[in-house]
C-alpha atoms as a PDB file:
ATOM      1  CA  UNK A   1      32.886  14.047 126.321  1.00  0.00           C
ATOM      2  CA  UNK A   2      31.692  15.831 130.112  1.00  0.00           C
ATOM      3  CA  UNK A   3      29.528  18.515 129.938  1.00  0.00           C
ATOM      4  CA  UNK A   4      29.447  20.406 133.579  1.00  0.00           C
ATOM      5  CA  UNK A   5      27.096  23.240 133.688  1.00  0.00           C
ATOM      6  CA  UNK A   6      28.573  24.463 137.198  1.00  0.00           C
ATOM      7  CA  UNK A   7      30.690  27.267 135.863  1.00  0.00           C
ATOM      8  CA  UNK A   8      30.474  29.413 132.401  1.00  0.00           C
ATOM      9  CA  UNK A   9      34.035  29.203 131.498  1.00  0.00           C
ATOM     10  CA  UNK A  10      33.371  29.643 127.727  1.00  0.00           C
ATOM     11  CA  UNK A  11      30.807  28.475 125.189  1.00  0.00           C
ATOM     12  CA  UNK A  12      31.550  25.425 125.540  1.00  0.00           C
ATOM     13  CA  UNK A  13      32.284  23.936 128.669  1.00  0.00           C
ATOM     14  CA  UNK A  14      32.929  20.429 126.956  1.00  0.00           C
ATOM     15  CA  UNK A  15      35.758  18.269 128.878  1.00  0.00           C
ATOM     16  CA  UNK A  16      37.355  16.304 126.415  1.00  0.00           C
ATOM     17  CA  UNK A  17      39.186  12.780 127.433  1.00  0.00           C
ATOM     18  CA  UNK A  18      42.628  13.003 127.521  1.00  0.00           C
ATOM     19  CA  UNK A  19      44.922  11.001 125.141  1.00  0.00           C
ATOM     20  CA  UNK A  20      47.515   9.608 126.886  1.00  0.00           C
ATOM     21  CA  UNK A  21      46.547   6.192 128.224  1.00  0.00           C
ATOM     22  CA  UNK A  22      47.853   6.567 131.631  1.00  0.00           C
ATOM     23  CA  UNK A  23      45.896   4.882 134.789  1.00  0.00           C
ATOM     24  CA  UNK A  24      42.862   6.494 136.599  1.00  0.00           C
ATOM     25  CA  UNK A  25      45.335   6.795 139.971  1.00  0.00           C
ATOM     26  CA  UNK A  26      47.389   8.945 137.649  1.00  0.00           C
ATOM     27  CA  UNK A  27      44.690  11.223 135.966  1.00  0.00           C
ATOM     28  CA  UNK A  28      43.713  11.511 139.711  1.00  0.00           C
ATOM     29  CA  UNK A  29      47.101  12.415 140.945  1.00  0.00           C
ATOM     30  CA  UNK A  30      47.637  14.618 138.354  1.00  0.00           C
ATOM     31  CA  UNK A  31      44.733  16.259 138.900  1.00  0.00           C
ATOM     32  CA  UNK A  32      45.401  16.696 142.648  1.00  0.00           C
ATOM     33  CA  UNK A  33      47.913  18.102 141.586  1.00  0.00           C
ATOM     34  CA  UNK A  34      46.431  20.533 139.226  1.00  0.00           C
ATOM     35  CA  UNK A  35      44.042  21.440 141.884  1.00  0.00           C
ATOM     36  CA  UNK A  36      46.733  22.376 144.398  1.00  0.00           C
ATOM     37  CA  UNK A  37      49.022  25.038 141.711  1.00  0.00           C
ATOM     38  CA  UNK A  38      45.305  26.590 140.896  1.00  0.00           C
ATOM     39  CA  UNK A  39      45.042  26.517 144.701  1.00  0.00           C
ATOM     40  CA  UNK A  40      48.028  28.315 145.065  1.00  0.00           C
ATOM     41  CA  UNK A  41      48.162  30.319 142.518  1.00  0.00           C
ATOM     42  CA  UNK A  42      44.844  32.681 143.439  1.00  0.00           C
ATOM     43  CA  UNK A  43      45.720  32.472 147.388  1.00  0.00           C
ATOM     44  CA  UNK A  44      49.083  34.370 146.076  1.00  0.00           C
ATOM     45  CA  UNK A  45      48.513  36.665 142.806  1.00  0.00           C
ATOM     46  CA  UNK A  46      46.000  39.078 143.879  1.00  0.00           C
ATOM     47  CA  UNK A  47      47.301  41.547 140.742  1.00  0.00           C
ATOM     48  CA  UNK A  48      46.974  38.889 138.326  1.00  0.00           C
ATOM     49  CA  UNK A  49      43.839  36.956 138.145  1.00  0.00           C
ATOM     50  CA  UNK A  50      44.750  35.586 134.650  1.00  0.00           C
ATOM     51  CA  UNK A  51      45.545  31.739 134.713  1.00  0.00           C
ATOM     52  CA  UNK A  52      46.287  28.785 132.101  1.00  0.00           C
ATOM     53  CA  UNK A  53      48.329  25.745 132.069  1.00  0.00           C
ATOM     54  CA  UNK A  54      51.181  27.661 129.847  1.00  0.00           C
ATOM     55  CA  UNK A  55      51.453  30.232 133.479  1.00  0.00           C
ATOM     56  CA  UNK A  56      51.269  27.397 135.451  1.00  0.00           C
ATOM     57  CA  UNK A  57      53.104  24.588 134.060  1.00  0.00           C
ATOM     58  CA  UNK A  58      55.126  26.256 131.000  1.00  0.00           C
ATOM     59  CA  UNK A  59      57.768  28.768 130.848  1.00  0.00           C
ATOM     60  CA  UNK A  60      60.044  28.296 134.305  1.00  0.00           C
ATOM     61  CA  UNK A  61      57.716  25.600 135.195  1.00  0.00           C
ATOM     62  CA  UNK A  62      57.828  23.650 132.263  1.00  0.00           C
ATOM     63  CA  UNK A  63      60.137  20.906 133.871  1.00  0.00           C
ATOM     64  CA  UNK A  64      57.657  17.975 135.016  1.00  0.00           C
ATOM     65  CA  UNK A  65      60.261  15.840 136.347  1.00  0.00           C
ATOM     66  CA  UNK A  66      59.061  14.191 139.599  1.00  0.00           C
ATOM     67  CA  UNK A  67      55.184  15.762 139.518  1.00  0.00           C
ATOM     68  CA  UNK A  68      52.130  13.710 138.343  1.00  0.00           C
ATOM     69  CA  UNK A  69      52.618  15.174 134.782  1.00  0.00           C
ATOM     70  CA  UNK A  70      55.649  13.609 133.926  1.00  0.00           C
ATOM     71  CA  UNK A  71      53.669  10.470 133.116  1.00  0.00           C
ATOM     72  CA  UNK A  72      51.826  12.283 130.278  1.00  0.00           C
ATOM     73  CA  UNK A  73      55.242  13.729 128.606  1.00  0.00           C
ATOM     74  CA  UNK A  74      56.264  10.254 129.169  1.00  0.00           C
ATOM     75  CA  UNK A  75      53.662   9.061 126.953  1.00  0.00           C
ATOM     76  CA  UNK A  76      53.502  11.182 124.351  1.00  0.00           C
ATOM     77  CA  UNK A  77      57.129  10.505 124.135  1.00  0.00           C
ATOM     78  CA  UNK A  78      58.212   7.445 124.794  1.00  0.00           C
ATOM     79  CA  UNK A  79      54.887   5.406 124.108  1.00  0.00           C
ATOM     80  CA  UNK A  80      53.100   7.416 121.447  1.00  0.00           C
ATOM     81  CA  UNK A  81      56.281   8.375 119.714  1.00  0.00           C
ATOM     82  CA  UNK A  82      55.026  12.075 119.104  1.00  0.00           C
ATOM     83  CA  UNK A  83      56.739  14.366 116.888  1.00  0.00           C
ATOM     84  CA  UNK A  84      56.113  16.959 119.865  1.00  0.00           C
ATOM     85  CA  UNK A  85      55.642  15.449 122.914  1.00  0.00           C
ATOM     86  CA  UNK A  86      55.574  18.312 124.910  1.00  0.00           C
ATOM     87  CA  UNK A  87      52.695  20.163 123.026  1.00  0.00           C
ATOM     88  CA  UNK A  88      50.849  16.912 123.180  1.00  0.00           C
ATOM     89  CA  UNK A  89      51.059  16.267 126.925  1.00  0.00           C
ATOM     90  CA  UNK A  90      50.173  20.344 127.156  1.00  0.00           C
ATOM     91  CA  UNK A  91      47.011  19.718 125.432  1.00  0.00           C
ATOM     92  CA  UNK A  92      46.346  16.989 127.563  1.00  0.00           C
ATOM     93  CA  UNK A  93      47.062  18.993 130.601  1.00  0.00           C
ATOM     94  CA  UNK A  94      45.044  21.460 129.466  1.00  0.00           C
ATOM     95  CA  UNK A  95      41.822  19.345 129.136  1.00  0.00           C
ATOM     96  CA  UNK A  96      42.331  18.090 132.929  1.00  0.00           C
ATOM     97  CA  UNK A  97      43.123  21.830 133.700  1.00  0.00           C
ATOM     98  CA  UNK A  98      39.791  22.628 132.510  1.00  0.00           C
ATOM     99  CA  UNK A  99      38.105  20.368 134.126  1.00  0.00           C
ATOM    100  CA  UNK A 100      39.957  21.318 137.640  1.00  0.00           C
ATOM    101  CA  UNK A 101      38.345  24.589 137.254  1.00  0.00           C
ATOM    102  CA  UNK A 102      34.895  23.492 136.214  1.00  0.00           C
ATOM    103  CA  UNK A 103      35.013  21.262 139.466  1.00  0.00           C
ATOM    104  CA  UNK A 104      36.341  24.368 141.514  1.00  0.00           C
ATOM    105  CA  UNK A 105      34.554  26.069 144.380  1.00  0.00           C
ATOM    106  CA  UNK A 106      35.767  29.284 142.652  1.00  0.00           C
ATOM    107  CA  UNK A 107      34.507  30.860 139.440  1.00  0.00           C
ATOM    108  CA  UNK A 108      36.885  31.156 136.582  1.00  0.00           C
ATOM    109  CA  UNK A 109      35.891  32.650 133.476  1.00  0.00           C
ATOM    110  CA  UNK A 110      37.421  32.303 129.922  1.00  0.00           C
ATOM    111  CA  UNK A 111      39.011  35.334 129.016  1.00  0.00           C
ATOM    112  CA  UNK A 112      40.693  34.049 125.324  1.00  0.00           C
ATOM    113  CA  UNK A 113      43.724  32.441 123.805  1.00  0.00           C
ATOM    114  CA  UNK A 114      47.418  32.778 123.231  1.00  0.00           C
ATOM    115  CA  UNK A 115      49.063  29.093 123.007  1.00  0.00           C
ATOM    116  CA  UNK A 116      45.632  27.873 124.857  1.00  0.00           C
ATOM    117  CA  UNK A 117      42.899  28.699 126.675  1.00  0.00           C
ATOM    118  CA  UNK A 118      43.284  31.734 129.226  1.00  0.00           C
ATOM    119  CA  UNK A 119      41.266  32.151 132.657  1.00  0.00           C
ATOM    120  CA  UNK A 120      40.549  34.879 134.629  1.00  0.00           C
ATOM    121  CA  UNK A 121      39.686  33.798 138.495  1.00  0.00           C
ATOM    122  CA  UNK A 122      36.748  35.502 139.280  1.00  0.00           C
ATOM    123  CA  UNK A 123      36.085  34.947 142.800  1.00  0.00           C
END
């Protein structure tokens, strides 16, 4: 486990390793590309400061086909066997998510929890 003690984001600001055994060029990459929805994101939704990987990469966005996440479904699925692959490779994205916003310029702030963790973008 990472412990960053740049931003509060909760009580405990402990990164957690993911579990999908993909390479360090694709934790990077999809981190990247992590970086760039949060990126987005709070340069476009000035009403709603709330943010979590369900907003970002669930619902309409849920497809991963051709992004850096795919790998990680790919995994979960196809290597790891998972019952639920999909809830696996979200928990996964989820602990790089965090630690995209710990490593942010920006301050994020946790807020609570509906299927996972929920951010607020501060400033």
């Amino acid at each position: 486990m990472i412990k960053s003690n740049k931003h509060t984001l909760s009580n405990d600001n402990m990164v957690r390793k993911i579990s999908a055994e993909i390479s360090e060029v694709e934790v990077k990459l999809a981190k990247a590309y992590i970086q760039g929805a949060v990126h987005s994101y709070c340069s476009n939704n000035t009403n709603n400061r709330k943010l979590s990987v369900r907003i970002l990469f669930g619902g309409n966005n849920g497809n991963w086909e051709n992004t850096p996440l795919q790998c990680i479904y790919d995994y979960h699925k196809d290597i790891k066997q998972s019952k639920n692959p999909a809830n696996d490779a979200a928990k996964d994205v989820g602990w790089l998510f965090k630690s995209v916003l710990l490593s942010d310029k920006r301050t994020f702030k946790h807020i609570g929890k509906d299927t996972g963790n929920i951010y607020e973008y501060i400033e």
